[in-house]
PDB file of N, CA and C in Angstrom:
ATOM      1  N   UNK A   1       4.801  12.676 -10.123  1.00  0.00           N
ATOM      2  CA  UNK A   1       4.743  12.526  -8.683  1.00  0.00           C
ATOM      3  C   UNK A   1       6.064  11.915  -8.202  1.00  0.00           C
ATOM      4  N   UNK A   2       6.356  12.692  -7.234  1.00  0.00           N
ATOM      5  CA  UNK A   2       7.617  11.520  -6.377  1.00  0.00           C
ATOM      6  C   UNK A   2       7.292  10.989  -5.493  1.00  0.00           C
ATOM      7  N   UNK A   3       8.320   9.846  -4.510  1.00  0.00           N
ATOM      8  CA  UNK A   3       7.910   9.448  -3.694  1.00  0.00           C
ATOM      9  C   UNK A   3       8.151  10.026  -2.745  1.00  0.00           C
ATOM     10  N   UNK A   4       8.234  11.150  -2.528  1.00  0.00           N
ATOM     11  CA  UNK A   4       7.976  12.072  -0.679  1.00  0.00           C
ATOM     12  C   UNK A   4       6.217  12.653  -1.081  1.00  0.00           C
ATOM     13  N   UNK A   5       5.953  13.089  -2.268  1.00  0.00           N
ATOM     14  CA  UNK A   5       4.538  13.464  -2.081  1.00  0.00           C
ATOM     15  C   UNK A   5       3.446  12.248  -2.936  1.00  0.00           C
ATOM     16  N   UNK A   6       4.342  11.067  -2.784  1.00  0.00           N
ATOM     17  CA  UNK A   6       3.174   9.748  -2.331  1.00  0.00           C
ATOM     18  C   UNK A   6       2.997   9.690  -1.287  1.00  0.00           C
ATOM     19  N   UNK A   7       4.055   9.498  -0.532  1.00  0.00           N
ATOM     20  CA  UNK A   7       3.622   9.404   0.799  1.00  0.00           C
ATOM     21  C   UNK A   7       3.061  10.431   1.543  1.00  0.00           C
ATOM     22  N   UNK A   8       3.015  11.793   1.070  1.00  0.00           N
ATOM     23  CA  UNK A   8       1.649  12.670   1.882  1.00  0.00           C
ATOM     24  C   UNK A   8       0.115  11.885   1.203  1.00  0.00           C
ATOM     25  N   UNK A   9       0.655  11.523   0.684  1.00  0.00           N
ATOM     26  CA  UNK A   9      -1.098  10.853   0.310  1.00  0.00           C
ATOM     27  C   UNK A   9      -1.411   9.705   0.373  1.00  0.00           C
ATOM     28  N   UNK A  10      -0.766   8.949   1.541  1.00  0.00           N
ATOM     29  CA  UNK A  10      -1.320   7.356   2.143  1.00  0.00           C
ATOM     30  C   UNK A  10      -2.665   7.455   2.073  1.00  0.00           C
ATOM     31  N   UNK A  11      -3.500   6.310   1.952  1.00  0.00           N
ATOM     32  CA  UNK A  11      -4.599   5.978   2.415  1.00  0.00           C
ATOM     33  C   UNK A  11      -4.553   6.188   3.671  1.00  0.00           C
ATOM     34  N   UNK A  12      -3.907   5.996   4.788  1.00  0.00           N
ATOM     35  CA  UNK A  12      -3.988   5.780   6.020  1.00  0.00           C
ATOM     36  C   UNK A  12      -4.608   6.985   6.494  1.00  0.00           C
ATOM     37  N   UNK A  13      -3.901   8.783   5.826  1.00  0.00           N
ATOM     38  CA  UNK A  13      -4.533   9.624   6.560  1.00  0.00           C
ATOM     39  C   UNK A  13      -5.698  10.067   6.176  1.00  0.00           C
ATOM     40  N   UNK A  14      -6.470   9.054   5.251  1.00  0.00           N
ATOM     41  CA  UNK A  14      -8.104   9.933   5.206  1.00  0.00           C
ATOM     42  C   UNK A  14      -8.895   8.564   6.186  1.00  0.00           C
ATOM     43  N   UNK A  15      -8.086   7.306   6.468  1.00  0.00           N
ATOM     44  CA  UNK A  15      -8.530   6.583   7.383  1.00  0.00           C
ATOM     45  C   UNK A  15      -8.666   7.284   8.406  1.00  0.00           C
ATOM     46  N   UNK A  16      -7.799   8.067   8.886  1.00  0.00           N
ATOM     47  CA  UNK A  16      -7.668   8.202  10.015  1.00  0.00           C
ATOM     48  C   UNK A  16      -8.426   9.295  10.620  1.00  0.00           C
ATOM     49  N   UNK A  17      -8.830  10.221   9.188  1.00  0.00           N
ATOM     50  CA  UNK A  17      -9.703  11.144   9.791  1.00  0.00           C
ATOM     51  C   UNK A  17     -11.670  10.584   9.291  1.00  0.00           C
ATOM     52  N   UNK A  18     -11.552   9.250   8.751  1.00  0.00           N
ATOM     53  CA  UNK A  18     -12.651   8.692   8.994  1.00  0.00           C
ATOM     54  C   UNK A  18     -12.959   7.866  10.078  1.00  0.00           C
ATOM     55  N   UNK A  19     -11.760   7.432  10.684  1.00  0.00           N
ATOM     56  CA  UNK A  19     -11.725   6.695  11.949  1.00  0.00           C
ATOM     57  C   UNK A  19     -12.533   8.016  13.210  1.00  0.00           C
ATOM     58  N   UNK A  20     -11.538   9.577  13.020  1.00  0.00           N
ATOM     59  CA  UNK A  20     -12.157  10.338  13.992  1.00  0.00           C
ATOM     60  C   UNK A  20     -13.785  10.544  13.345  1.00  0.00           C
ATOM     61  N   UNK A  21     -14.352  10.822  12.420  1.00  0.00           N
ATOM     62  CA  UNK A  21     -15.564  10.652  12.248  1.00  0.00           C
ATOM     63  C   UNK A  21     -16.599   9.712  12.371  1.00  0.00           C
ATOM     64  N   UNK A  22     -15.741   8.453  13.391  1.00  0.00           N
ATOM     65  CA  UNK A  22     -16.786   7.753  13.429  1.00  0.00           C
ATOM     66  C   UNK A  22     -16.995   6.621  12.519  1.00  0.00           C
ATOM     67  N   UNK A  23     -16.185   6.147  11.671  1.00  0.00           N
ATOM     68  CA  UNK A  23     -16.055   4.627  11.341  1.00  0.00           C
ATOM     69  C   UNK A  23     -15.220   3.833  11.730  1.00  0.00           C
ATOM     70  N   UNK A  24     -16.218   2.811  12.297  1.00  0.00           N
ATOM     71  CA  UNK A  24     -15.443   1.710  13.274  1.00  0.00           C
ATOM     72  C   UNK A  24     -15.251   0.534  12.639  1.00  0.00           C
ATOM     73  N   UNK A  25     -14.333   0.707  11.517  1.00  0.00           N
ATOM     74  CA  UNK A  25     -13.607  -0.378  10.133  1.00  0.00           C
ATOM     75  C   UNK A  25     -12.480   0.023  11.177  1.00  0.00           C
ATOM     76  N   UNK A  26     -11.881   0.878  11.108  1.00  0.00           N
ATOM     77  CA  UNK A  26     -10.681   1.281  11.582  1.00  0.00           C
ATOM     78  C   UNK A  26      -9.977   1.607  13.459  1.00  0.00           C
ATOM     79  N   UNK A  27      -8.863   0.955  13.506  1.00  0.00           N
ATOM     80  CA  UNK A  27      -8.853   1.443  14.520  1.00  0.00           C
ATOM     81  C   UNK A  27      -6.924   2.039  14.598  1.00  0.00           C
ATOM     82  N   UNK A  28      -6.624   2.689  15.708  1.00  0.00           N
ATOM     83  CA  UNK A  28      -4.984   3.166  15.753  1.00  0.00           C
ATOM     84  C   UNK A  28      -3.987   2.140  15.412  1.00  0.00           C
ATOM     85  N   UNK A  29      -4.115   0.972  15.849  1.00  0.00           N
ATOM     86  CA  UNK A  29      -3.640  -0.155  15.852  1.00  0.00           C
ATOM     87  C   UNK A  29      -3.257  -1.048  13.883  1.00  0.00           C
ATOM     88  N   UNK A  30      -4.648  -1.037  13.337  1.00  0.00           N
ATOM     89  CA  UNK A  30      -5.008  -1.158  11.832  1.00  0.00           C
ATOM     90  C   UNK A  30      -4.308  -0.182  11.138  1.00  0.00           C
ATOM     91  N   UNK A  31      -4.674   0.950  11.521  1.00  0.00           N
ATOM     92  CA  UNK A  31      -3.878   2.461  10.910  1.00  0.00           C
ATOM     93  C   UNK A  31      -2.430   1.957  10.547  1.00  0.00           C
ATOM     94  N   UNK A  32      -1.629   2.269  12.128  1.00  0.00           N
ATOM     95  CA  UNK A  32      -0.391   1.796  12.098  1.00  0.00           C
ATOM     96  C   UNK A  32       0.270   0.874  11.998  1.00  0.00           C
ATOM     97  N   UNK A  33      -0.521  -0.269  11.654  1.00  0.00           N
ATOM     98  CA  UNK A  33       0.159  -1.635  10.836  1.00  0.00           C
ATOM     99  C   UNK A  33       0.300  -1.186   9.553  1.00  0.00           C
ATOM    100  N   UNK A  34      -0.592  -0.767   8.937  1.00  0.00           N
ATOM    101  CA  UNK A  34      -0.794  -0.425   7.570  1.00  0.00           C
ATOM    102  C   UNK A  34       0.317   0.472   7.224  1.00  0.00           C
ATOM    103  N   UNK A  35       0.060   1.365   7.868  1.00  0.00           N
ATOM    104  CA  UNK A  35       1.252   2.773   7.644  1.00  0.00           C
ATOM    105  C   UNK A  35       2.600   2.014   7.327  1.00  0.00           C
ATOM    106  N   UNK A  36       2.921   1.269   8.199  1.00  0.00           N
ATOM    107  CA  UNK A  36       4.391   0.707   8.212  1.00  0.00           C
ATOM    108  C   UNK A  36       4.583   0.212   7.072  1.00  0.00           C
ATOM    109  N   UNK A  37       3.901  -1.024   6.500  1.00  0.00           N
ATOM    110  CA  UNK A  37       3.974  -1.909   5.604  1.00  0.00           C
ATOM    111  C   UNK A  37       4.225  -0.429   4.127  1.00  0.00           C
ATOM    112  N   UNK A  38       3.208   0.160   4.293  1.00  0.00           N
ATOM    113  CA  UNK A  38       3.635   1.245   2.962  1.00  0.00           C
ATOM    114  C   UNK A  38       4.984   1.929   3.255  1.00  0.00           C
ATOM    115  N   UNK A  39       5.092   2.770   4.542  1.00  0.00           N
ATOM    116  CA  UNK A  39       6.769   3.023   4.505  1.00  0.00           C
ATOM    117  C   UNK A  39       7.786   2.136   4.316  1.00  0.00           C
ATOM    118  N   UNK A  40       7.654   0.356   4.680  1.00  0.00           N
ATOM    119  CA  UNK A  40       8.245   0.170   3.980  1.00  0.00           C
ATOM    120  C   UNK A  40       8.722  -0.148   2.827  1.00  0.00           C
ATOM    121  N   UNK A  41       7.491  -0.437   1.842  1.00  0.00           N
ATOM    122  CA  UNK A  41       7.325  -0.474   0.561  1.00  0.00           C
ATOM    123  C   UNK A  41       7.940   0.409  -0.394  1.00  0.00           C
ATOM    124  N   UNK A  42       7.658   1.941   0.145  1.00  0.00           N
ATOM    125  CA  UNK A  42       8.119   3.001  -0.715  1.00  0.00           C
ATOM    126  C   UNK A  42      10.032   2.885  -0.329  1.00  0.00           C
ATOM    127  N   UNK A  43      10.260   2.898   1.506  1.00  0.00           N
ATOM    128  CA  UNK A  43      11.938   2.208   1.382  1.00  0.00           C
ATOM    129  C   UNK A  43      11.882   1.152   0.805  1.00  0.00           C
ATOM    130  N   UNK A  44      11.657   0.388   0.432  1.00  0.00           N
ATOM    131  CA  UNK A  44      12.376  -0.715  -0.513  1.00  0.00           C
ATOM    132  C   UNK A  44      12.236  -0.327  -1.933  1.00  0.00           C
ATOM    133  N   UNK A  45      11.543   0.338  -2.520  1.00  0.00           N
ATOM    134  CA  UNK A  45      11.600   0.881  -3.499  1.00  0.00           C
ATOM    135  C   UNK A  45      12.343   1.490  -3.646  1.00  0.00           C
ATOM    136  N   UNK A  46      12.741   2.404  -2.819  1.00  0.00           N
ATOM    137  CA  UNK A  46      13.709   3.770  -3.141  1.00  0.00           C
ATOM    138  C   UNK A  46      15.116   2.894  -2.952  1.00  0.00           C
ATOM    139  N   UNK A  47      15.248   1.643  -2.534  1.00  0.00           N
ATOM    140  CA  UNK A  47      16.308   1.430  -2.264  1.00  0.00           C
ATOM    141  C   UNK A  47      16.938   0.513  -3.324  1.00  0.00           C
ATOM    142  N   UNK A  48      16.167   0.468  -4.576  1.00  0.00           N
ATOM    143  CA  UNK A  48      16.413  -0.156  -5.876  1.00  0.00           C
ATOM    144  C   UNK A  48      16.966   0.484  -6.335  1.00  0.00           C
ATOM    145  N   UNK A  49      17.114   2.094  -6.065  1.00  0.00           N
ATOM    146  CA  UNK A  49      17.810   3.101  -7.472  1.00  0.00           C
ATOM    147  C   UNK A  49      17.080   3.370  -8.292  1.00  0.00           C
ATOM    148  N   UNK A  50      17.766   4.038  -9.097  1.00  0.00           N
ATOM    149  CA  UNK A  50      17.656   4.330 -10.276  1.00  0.00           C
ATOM    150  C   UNK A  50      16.290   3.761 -11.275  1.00  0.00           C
ATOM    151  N   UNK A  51      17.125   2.621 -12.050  1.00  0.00           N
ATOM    152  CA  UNK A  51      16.523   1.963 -12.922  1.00  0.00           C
ATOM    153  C   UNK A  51      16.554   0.557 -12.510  1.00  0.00           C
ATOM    154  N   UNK A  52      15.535   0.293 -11.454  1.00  0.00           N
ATOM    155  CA  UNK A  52      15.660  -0.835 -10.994  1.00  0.00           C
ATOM    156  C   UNK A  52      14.729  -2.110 -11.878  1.00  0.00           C
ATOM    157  N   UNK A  53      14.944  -3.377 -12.118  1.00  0.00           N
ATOM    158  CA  UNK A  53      14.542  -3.928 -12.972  1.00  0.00           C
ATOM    159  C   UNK A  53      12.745  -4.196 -12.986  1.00  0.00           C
ATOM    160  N   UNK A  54      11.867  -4.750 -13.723  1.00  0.00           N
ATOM    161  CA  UNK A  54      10.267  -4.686 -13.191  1.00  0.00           C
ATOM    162  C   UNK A  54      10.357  -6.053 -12.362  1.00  0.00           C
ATOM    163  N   UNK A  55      11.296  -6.916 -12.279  1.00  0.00           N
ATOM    164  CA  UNK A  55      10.988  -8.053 -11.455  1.00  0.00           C
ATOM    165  C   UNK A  55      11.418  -7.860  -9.820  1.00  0.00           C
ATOM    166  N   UNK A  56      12.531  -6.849  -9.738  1.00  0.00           N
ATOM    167  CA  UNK A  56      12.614  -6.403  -8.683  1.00  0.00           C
ATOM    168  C   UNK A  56      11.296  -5.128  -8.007  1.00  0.00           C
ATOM    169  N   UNK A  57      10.899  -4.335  -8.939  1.00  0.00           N
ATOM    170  CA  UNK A  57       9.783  -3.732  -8.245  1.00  0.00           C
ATOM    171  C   UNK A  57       8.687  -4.409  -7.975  1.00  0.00           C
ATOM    172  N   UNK A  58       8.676  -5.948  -9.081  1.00  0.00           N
ATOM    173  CA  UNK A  58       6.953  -6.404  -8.168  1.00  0.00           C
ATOM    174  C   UNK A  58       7.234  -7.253  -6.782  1.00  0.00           C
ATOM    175  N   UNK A  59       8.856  -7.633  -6.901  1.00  0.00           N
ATOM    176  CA  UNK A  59       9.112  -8.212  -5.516  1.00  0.00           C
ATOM    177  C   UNK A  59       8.813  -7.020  -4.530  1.00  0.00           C
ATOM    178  N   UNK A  60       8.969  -6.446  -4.565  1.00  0.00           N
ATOM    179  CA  UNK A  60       8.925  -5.347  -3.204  1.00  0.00           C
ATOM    180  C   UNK A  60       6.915  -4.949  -3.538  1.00  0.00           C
ATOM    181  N   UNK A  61       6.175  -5.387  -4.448  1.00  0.00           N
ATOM    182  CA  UNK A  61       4.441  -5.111  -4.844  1.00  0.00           C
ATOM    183  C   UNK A  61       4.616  -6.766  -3.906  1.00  0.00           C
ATOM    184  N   UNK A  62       4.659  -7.798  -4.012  1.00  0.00           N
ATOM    185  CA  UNK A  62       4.156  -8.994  -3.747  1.00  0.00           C
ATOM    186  C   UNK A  62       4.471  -8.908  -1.984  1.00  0.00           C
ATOM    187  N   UNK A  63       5.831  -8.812  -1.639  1.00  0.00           N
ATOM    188  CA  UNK A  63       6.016  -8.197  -0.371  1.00  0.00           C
ATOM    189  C   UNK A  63       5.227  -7.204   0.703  1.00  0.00           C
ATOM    190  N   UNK A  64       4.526  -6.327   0.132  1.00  0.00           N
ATOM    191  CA  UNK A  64       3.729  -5.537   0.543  1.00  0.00           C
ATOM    192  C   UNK A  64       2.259  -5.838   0.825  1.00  0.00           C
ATOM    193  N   UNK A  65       1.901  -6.484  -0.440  1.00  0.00           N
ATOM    194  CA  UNK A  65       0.591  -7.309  -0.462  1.00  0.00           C
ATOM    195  C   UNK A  65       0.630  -7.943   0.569  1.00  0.00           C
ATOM    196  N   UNK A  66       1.902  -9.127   0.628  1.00  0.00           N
ATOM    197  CA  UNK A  66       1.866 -10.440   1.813  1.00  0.00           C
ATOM    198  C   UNK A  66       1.541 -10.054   2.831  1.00  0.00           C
ATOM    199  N   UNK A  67       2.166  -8.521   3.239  1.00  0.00           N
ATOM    200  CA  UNK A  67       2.182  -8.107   4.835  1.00  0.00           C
ATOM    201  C   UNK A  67       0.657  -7.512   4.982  1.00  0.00           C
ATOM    202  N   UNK A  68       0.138  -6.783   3.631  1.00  0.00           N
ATOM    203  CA  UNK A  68      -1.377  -6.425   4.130  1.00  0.00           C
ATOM    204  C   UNK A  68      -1.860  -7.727   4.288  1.00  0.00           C
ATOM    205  N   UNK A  69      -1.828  -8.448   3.130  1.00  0.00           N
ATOM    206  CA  UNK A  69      -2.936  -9.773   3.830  1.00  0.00           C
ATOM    207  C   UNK A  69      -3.180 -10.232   5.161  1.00  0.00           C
ATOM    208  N   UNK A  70      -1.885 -10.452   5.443  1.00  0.00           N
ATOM    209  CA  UNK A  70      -1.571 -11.207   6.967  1.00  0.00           C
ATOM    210  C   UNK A  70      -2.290  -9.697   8.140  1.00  0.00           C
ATOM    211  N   UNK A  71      -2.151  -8.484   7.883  1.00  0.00           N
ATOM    212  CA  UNK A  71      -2.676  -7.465   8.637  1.00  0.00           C
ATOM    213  C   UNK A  71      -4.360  -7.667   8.730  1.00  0.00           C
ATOM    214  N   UNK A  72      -5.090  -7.847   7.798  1.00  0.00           N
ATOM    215  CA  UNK A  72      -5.991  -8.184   6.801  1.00  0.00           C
ATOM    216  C   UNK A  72      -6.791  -8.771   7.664  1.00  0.00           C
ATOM    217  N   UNK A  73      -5.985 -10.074   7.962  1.00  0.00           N
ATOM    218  CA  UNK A  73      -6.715 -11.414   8.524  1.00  0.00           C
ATOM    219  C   UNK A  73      -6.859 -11.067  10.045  1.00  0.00           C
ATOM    220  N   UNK A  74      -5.717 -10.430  10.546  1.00  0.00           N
ATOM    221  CA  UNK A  74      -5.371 -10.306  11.996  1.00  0.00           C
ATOM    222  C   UNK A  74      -6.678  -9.213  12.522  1.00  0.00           C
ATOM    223  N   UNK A  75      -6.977  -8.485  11.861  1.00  0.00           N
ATOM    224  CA  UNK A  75      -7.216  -7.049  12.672  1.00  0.00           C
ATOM    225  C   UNK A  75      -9.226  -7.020  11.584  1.00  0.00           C
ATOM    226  N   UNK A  76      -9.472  -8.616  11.395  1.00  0.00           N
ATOM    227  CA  UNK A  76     -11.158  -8.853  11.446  1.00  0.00           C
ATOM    228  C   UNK A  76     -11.138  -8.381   9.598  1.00  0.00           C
ATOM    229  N   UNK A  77     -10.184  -8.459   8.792  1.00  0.00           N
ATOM    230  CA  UNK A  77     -10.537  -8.068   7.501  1.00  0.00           C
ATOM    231  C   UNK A  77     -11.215  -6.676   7.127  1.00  0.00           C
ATOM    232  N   UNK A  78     -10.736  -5.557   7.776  1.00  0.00           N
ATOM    233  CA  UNK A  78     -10.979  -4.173   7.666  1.00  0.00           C
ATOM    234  C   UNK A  78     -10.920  -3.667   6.408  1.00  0.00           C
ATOM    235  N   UNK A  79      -9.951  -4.374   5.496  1.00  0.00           N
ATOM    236  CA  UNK A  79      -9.839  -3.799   4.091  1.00  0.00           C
ATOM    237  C   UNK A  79     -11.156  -4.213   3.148  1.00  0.00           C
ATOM    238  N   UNK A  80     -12.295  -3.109   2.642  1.00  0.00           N
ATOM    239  CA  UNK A  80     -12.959  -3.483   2.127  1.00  0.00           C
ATOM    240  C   UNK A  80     -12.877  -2.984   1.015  1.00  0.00           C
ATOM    241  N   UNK A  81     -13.784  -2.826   0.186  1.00  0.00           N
ATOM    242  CA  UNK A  81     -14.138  -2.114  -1.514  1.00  0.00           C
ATOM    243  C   UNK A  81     -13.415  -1.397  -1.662  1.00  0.00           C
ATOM    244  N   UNK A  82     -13.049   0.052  -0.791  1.00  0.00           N
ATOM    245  CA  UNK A  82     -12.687   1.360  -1.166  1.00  0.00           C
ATOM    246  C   UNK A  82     -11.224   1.512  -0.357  1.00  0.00           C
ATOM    247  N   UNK A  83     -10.873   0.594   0.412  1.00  0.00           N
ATOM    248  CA  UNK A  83     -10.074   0.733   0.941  1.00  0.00           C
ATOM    249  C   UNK A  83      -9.101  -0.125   0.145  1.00  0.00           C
ATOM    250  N   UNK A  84      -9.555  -1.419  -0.463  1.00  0.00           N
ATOM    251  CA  UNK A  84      -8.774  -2.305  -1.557  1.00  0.00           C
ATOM    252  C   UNK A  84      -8.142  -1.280  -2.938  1.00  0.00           C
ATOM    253  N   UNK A  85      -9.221  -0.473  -3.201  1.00  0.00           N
ATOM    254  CA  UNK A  85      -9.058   0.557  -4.227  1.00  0.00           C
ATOM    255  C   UNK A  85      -8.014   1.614  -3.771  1.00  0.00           C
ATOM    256  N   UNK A  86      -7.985   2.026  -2.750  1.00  0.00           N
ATOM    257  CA  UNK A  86      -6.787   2.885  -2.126  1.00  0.00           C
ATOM    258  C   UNK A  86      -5.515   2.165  -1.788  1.00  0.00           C
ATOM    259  N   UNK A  87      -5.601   1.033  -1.617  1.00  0.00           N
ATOM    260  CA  UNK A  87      -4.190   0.522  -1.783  1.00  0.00           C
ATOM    261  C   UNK A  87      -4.035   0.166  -2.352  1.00  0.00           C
ATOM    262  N   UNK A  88      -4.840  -0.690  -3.811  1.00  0.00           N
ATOM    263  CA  UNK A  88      -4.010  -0.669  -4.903  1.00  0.00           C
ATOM    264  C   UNK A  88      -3.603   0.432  -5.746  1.00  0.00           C
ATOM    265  N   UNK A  89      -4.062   1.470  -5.813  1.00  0.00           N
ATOM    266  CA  UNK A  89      -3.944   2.903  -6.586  1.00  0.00           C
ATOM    267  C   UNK A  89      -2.330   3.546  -5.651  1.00  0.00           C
ATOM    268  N   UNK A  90      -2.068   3.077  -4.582  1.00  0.00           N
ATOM    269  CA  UNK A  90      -1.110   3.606  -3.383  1.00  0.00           C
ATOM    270  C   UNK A  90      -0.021   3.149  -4.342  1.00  0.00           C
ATOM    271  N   UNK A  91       0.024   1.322  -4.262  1.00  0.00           N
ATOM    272  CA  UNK A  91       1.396   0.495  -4.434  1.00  0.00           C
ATOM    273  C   UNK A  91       1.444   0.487  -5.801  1.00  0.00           C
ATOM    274  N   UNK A  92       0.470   1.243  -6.993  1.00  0.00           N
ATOM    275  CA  UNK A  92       0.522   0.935  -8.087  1.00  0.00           C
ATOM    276  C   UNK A  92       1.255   2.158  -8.511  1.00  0.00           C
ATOM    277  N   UNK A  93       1.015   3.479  -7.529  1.00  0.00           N
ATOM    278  CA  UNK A  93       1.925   4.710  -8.399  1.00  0.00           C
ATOM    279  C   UNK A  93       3.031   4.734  -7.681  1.00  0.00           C
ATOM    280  N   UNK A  94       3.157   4.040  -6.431  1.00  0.00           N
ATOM    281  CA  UNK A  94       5.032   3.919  -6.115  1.00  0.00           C
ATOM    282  C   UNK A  94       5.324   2.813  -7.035  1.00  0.00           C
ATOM    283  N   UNK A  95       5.238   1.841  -7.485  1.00  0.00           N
ATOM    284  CA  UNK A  95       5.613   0.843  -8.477  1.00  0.00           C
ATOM    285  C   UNK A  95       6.109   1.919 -10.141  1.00  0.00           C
ATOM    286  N   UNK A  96       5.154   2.637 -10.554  1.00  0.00           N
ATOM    287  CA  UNK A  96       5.081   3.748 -11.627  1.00  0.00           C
ATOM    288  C   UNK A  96       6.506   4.472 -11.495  1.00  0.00           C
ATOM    289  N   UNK A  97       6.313   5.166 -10.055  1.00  0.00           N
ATOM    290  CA  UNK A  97       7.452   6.263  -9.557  1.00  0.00           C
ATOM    291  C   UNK A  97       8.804   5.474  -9.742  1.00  0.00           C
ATOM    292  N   UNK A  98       8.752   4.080  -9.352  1.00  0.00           N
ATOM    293  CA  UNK A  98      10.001   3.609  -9.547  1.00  0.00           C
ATOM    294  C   UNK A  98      10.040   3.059 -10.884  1.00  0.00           C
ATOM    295  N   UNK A  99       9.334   3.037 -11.806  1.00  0.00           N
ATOM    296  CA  UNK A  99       9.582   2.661 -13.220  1.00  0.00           C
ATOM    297  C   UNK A  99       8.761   1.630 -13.821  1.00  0.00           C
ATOM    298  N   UNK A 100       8.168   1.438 -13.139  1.00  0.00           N
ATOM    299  CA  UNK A 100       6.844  -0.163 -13.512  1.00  0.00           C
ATOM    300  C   UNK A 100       6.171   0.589 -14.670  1.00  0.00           C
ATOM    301  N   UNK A 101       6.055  -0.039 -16.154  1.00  0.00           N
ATOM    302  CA  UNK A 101       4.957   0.354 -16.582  1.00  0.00           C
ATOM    303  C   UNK A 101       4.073  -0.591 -16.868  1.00  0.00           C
ATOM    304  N   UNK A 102       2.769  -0.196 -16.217  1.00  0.00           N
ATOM    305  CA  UNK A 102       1.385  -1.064 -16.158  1.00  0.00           C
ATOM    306  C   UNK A 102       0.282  -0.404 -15.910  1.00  0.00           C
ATOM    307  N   UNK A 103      -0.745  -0.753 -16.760  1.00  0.00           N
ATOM    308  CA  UNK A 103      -1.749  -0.254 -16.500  1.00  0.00           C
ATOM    309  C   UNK A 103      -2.505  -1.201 -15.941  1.00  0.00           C
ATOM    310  N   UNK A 104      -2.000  -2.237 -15.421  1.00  0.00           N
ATOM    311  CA  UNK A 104      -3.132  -2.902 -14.746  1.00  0.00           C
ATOM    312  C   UNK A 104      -2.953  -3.150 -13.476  1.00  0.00           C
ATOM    313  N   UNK A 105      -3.807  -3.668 -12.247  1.00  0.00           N
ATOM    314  CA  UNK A 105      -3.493  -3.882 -11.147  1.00  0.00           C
ATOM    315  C   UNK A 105      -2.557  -4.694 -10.510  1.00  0.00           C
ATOM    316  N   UNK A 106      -1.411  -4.312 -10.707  1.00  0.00           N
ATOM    317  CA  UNK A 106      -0.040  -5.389 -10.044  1.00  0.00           C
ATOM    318  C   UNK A 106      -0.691  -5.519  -8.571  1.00  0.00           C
ATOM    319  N   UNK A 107      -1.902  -5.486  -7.868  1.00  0.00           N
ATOM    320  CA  UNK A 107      -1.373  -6.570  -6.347  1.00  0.00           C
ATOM    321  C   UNK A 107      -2.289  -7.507  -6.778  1.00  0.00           C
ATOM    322  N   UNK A 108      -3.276  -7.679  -7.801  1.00  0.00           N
ATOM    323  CA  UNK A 108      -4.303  -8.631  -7.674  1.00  0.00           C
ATOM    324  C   UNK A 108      -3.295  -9.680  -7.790  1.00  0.00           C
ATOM    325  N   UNK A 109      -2.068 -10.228  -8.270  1.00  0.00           N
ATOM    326  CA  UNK A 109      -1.605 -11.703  -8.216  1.00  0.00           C
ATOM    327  C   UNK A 109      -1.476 -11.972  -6.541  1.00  0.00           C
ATOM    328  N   UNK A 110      -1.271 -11.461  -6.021  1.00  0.00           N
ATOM    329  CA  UNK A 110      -0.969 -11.925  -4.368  1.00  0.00           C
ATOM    330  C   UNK A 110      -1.864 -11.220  -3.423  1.00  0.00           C
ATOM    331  N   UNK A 111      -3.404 -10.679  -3.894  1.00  0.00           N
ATOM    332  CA  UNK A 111      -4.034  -9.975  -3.041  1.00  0.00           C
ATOM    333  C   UNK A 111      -4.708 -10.778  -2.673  1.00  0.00           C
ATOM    334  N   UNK A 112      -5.547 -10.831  -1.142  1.00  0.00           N
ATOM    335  CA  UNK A 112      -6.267 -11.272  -0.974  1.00  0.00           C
ATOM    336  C   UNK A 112      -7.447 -10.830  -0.213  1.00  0.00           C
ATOM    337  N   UNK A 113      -7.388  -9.415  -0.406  1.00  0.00           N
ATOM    338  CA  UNK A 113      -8.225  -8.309   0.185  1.00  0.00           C
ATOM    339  C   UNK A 113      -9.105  -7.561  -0.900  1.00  0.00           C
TER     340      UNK A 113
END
């Protein structure tokens, strides 16, 4: 996978077409906080290069986390079970794409969702 067809596969756009079906976890506002924080995750990733080191890719995983949390808290704690599972599976294969190898969940140290 690269990172142009991670990012066709945000969590955000099956939010968004569960938001039009009628779940009110989500709203435009939640969406597009979220969205951002992953675009910029995947730019700061891409902006490591190459072979960027694993302490520099979990800085840009801990960074990302911080900003969902704080989204998290703001917008009534929307991130639940399946939505925690979609963003860690999100920041765990751009972490991969840029060279992380782990099989385990790199946001649980700074998650709080």
């Amino acid at each position: 996978m690269t990172f142009e067809e991670l990012i066709r596969s945000k969590p955000t756009i099956a939010w968004k077409k569960r938001m039009d079906e009628g779940d009110d976890l989500f709203t435009g506002e939640n969406i597009q906080a979220v969205d951002e924080v992953l675009d910029a995750y995947i730019s700061g990733l891409k902006e490591l290069g190459e072979r960027p080191t694993a302490e520099a890719i979990l800085k840009q995983v801990e960074e990302a986390v911080s900003r969902l949390n704080e989204w998290n808290d703001e917008y009534d704690y929307f991130i639940e079970t399946m939505e925690r599972e979609e963003l860690a599976e999100f920041i765990g294969e751009g972490a991969k794409i840029a060279g992380l190898e782990s099989e385990e969940d790199i946001t649980e140290e700074w998650r709080e969702w």
